[in-house]
N, C-alpha and C. Protein backbone atom coordinates (compact mmCIF):
# COMPACT_ATOMS: atom_id res chain seq x y z
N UNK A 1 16.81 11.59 -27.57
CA UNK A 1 17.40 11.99 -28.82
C UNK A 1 16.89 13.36 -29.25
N UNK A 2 15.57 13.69 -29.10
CA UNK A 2 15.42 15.21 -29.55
C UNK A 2 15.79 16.36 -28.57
N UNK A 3 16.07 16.06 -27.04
CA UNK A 3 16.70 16.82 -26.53
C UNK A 3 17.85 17.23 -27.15
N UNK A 4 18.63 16.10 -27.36
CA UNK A 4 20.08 16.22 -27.53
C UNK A 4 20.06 17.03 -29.09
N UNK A 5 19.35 16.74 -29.93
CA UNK A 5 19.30 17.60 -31.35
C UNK A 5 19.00 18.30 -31.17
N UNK A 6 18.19 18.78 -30.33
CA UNK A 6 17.70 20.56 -29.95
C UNK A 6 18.57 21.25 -29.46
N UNK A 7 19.41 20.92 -28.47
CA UNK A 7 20.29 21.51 -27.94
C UNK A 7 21.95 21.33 -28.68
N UNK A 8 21.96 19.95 -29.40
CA UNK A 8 23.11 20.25 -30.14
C UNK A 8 23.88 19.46 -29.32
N UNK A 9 23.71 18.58 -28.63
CA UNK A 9 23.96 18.01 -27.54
C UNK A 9 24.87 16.88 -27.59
N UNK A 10 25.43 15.82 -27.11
CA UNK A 10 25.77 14.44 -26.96
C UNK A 10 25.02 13.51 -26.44
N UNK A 11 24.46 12.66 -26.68
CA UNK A 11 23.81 11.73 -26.09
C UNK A 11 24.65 10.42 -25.90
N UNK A 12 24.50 10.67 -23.83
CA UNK A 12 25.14 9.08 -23.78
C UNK A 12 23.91 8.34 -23.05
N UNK A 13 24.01 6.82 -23.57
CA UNK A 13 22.71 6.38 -23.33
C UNK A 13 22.94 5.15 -22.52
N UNK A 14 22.83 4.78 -21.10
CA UNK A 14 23.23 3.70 -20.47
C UNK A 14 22.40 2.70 -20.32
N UNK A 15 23.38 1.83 -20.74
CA UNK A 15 23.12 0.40 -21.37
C UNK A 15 23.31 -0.84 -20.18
N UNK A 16 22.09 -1.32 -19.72
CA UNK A 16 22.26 -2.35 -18.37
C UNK A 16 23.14 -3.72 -19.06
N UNK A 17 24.15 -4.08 -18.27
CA UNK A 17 24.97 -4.95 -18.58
C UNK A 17 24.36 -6.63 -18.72
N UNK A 18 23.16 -7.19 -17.66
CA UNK A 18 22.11 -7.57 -17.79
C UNK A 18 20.58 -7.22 -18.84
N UNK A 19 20.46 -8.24 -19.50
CA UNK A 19 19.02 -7.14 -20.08
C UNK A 19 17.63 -8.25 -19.45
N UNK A 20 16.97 -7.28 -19.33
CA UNK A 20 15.79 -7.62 -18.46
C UNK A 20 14.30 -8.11 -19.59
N UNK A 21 14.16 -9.68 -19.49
CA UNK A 21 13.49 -9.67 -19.75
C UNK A 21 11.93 -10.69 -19.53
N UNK A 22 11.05 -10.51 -19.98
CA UNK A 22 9.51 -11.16 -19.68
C UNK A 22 9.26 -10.68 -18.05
N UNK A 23 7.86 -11.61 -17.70
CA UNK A 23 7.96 -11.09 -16.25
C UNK A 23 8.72 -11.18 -14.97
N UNK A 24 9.77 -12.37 -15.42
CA UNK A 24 10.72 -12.28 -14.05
C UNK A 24 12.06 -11.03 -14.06
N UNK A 25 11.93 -10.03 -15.37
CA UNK A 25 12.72 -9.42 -15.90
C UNK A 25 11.93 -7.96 -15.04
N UNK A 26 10.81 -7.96 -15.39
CA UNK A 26 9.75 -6.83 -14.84
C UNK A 26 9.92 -6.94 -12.93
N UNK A 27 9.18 -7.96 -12.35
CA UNK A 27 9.33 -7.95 -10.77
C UNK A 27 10.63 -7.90 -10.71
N UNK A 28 12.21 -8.37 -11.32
CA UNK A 28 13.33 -7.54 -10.66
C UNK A 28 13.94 -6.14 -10.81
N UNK A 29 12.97 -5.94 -11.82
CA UNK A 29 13.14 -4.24 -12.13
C UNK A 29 12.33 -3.05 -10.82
N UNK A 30 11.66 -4.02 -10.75
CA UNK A 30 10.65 -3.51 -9.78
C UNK A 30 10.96 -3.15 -8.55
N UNK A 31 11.23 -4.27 -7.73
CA UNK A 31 11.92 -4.33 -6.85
C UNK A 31 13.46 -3.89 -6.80
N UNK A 32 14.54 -3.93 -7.66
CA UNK A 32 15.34 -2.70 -7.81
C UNK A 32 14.84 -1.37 -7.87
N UNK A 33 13.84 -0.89 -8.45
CA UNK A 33 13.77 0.54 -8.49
C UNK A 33 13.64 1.06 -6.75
N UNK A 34 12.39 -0.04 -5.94
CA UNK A 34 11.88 0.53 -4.87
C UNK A 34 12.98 0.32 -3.81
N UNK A 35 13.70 -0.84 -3.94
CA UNK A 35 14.61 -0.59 -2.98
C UNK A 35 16.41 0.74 -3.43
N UNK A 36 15.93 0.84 -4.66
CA UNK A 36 17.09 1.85 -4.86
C UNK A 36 18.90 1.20 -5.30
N UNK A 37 18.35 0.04 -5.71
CA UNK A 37 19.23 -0.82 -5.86
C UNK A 37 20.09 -0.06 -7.28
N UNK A 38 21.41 -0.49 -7.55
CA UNK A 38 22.14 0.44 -8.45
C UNK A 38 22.42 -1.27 -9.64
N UNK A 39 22.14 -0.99 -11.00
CA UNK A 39 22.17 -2.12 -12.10
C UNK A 39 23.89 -2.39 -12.39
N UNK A 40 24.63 -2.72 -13.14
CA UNK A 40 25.90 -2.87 -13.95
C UNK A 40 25.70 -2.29 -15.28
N UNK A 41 26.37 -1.83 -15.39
CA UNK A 41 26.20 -0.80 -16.54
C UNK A 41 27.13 -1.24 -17.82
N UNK A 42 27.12 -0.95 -19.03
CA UNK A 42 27.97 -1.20 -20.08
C UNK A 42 29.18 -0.60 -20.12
N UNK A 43 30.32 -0.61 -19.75
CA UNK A 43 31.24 0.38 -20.36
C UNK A 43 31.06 1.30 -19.05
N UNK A 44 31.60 2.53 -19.19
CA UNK A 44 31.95 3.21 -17.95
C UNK A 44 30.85 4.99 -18.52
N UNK A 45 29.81 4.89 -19.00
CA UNK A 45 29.40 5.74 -19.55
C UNK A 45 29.45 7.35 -18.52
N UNK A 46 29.59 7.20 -17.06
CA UNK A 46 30.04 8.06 -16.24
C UNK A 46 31.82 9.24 -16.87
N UNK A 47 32.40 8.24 -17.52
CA UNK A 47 33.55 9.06 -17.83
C UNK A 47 33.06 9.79 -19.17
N UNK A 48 32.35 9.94 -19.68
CA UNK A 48 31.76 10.16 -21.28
C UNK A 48 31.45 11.82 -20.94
N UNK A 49 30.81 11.86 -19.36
CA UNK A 49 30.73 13.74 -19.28
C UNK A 49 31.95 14.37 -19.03
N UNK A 50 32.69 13.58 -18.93
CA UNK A 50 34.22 14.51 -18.17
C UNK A 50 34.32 16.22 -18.67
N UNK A 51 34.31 16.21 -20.34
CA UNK A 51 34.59 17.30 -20.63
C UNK A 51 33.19 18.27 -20.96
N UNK A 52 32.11 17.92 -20.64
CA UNK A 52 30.78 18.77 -20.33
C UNK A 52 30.64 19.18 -19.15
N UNK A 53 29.50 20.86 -19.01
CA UNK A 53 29.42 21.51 -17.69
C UNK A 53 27.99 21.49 -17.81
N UNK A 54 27.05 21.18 -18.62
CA UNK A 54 26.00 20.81 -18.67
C UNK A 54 25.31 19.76 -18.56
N UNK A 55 24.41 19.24 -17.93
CA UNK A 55 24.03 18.04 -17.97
C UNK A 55 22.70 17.66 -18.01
N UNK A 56 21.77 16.96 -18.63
CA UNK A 56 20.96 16.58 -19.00
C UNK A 56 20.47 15.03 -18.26
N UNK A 57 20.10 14.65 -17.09
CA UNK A 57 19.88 12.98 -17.20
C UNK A 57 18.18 12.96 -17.14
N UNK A 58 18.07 12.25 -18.07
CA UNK A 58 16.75 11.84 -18.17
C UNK A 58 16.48 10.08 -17.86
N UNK A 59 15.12 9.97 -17.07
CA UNK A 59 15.04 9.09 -16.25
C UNK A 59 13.69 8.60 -16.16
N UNK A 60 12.70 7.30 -16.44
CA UNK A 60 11.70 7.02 -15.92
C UNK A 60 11.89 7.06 -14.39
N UNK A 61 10.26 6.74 -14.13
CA UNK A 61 10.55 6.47 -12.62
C UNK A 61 9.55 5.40 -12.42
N UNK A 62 10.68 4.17 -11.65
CA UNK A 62 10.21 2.82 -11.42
C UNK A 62 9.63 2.93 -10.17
N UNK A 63 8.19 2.45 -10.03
CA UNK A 63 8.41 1.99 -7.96
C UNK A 63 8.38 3.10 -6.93
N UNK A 64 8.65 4.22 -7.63
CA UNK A 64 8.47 5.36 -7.08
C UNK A 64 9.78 6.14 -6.36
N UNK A 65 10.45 4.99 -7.97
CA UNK A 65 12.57 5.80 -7.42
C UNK A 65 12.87 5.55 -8.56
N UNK A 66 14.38 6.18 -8.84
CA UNK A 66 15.03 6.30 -10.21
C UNK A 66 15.03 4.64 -10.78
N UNK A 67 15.22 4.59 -11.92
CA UNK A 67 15.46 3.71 -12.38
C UNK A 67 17.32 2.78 -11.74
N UNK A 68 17.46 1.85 -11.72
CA UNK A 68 18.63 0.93 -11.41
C UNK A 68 19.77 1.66 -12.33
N UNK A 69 19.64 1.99 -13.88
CA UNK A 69 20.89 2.61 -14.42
C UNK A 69 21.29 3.80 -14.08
N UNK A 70 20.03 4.43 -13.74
CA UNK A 70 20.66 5.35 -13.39
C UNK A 70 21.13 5.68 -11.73
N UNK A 71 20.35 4.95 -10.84
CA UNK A 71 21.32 5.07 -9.90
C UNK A 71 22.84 4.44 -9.43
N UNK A 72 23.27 3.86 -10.61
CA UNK A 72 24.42 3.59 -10.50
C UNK A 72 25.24 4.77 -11.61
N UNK A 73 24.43 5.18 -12.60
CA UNK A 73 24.98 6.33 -12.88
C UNK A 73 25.64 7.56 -12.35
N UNK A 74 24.65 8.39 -11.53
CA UNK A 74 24.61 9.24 -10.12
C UNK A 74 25.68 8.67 -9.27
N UNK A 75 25.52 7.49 -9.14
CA UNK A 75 26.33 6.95 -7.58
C UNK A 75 28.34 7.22 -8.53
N UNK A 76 28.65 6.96 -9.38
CA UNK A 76 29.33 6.78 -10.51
C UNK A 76 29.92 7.74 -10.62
N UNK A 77 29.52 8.81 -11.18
CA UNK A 77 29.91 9.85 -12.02
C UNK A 77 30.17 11.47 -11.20
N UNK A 78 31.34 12.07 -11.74
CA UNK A 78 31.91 12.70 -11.04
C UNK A 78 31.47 14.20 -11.54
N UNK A 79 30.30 15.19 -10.45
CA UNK A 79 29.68 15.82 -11.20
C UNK A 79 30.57 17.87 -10.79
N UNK A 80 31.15 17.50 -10.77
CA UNK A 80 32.63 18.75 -10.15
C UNK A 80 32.24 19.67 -11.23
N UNK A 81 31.78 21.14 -10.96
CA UNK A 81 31.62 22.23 -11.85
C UNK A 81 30.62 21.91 -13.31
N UNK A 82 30.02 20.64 -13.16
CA UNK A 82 28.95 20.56 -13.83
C UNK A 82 27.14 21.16 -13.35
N UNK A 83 26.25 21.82 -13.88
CA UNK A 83 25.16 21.82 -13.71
C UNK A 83 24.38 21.24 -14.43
N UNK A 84 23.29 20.25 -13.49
CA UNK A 84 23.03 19.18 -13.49
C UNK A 84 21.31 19.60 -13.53
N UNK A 85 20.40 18.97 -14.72
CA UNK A 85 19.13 19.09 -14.53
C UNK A 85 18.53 18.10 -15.10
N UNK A 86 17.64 17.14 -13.66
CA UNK A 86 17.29 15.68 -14.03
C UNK A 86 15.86 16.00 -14.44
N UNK A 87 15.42 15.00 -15.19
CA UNK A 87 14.37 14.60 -16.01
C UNK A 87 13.73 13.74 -15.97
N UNK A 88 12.13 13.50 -15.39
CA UNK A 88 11.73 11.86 -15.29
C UNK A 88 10.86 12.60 -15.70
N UNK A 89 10.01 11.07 -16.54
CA UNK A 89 9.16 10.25 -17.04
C UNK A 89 8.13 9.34 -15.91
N UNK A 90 7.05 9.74 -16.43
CA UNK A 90 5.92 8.46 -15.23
C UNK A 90 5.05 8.61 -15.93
N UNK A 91 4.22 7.46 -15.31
CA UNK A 91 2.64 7.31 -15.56
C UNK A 91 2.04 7.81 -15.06
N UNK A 92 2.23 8.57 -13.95
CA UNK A 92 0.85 8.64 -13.20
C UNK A 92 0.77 10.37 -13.71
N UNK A 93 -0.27 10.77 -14.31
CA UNK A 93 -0.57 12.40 -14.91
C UNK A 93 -0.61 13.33 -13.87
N UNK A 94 -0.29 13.04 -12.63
CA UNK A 94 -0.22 14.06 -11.56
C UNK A 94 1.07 14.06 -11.31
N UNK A 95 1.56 13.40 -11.87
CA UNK A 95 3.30 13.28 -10.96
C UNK A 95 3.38 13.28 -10.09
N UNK A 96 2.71 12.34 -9.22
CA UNK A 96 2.80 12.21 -7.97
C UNK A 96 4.19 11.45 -7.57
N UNK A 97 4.76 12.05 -6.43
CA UNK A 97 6.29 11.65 -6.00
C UNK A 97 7.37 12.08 -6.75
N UNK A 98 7.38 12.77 -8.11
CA UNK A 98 8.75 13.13 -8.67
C UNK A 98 9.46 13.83 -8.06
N UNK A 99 9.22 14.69 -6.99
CA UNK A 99 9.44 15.71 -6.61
C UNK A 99 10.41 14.59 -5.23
N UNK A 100 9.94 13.84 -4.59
CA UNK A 100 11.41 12.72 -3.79
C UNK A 100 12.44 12.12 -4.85
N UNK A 101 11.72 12.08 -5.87
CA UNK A 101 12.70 11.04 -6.94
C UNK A 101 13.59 12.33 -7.09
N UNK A 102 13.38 14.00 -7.47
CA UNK A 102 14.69 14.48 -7.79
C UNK A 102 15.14 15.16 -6.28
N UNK A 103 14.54 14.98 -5.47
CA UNK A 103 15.31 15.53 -4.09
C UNK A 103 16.18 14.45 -4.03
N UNK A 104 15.79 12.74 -4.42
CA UNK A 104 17.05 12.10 -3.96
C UNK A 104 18.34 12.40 -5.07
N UNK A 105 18.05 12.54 -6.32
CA UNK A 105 18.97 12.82 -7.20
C UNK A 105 20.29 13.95 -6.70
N UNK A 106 18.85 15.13 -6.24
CA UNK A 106 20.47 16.29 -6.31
C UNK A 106 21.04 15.90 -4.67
N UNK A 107 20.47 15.42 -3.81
CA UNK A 107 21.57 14.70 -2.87
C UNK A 107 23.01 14.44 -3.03
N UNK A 108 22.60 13.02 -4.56
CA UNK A 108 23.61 12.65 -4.51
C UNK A 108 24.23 13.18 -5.76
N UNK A 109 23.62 13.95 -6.50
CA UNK A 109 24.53 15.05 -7.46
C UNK A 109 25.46 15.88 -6.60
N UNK A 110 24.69 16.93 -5.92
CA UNK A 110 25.44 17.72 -4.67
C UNK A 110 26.64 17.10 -4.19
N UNK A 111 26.56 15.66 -3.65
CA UNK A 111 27.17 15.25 -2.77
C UNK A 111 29.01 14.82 -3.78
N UNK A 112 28.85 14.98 -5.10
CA UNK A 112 29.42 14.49 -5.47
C UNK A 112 30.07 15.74 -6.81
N UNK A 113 30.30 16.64 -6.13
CA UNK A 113 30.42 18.31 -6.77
C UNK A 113 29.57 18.91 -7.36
N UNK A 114 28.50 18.12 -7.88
CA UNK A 114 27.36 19.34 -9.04
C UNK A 114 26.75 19.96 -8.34
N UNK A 115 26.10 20.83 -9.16
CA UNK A 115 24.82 21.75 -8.86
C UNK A 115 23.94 21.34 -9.90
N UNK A 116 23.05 21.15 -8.80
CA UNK A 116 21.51 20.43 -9.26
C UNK A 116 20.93 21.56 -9.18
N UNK A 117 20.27 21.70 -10.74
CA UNK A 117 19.72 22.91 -11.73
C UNK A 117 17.99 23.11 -11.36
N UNK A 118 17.50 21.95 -11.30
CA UNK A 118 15.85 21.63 -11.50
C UNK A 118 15.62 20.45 -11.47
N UNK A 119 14.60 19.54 -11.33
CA UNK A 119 14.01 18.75 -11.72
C UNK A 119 12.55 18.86 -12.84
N UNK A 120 12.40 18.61 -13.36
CA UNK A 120 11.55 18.35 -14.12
C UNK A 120 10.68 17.15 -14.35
N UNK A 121 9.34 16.94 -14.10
CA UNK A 121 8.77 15.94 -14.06
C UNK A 121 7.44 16.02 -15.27
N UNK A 122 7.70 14.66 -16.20
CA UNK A 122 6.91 14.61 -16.96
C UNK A 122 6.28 13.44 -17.30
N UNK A 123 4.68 13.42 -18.09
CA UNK A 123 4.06 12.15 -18.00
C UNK A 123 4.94 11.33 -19.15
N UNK A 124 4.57 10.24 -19.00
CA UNK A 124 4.61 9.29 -20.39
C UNK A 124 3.16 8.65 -20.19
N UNK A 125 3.47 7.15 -19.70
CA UNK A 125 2.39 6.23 -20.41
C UNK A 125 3.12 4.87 -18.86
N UNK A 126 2.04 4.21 -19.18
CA UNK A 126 2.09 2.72 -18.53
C UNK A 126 3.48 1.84 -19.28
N UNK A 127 3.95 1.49 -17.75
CA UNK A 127 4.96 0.26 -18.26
C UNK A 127 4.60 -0.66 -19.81
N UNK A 128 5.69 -0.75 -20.44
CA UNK A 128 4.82 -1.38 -21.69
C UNK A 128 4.60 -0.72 -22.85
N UNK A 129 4.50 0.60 -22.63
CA UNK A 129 3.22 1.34 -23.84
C UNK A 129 4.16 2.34 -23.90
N UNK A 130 3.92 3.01 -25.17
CA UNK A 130 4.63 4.13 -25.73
C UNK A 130 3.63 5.44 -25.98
N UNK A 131 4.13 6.16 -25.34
CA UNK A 131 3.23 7.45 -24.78
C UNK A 131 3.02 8.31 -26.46
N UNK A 132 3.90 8.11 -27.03
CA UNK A 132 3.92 8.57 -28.85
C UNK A 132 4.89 9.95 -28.68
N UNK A 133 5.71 9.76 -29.63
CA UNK A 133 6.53 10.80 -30.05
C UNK A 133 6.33 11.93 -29.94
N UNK A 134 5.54 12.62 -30.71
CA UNK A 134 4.97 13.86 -30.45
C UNK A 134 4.35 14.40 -29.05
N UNK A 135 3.38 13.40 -28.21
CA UNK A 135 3.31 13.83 -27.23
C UNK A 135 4.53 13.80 -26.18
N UNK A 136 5.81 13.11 -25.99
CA UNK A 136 6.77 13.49 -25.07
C UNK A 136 7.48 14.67 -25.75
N UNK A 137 7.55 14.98 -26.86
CA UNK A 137 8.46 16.36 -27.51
C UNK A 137 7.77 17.19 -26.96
N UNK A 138 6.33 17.55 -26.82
CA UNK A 138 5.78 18.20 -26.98
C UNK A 138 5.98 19.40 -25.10
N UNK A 139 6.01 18.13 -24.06
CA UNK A 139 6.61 18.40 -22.94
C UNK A 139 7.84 18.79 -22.75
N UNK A 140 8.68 17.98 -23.49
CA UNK A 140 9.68 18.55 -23.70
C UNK A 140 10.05 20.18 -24.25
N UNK A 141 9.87 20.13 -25.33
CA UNK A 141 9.96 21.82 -25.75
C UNK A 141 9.00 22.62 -24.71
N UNK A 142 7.64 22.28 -24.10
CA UNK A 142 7.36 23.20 -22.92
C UNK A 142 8.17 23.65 -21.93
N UNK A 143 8.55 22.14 -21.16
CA UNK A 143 9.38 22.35 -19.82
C UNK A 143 11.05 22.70 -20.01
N UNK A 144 11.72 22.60 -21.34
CA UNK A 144 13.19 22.46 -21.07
C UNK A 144 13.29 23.44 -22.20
N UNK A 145 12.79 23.93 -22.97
CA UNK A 145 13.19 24.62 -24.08
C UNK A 145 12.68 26.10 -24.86
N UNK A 146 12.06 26.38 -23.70
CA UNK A 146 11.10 27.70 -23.56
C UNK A 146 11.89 28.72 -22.70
């Protein structure tokens, strides 16, 4: 949301058609992220960029791969004369691996007309926990708005 107010933006926000919850909700999240498995999504939120050339997807990273919505997002959505710059979230303060999580992204951005802009990799916090407001803005306005 403060991307999108900073920039003036649209925010579409995809909504798993399943909602995941307690721990048998967690180990199948889990195991979707690592095997790369793609979720059901609400609604067709892929047609929502049609008339944008900018793009914004922001993304934890499960398992040490995109999250399930969004790889059915990517797999989905038709990225033709859009430029495309993905965004993850992790725990681990080195960011270790973001850098495969957005090589697989602009693959399949590329593969599917965009141009993949950057990746950007930023901390949050442990599954569970909320890293606090101010500290994800704060990355934010560093890495995307400088």
């Amino acid at each position: 949301m403060f991307l999108a107010d900073r920039l003036n933006a649209e925010l579409v926000e995809l909504v798993e058609a399943q909602k995941r919850r307690g721990l048998t909700g967690f180990l199948k999240s889990g195991y979707q992220a690592v095997a790369r498995r793609a979720s059901e999504l609400e609604g067709k939120p892929w047609e929502k960029i049609e008339g944008f050339d900018k793009l914004y997807l922001m993304t934890p990273i499960w398992g040490g791969n995109g999250t399930p919505a969004m790889n059915r997002f990517v797999r989905k959505a038709d990225f033709s004369g859009k430029e495309v710059t993905v965004v993850t979230f992790q725990s681990d303060i080195k960011l270790k691996g973001s850098e495969k999580v957005h090589s697989t992204y602009k693959e399949i951005i590329e593969s599917r007309g965009g141009r993949f802009m950057k990746g950007i990799a930023l901390h949050s916090t442990l599954p569970g926990k909320f890293a606090g407001k101010e500290y994800i803005e704060a990355q934010v306005e560093d890495s995307l708005l400088k």
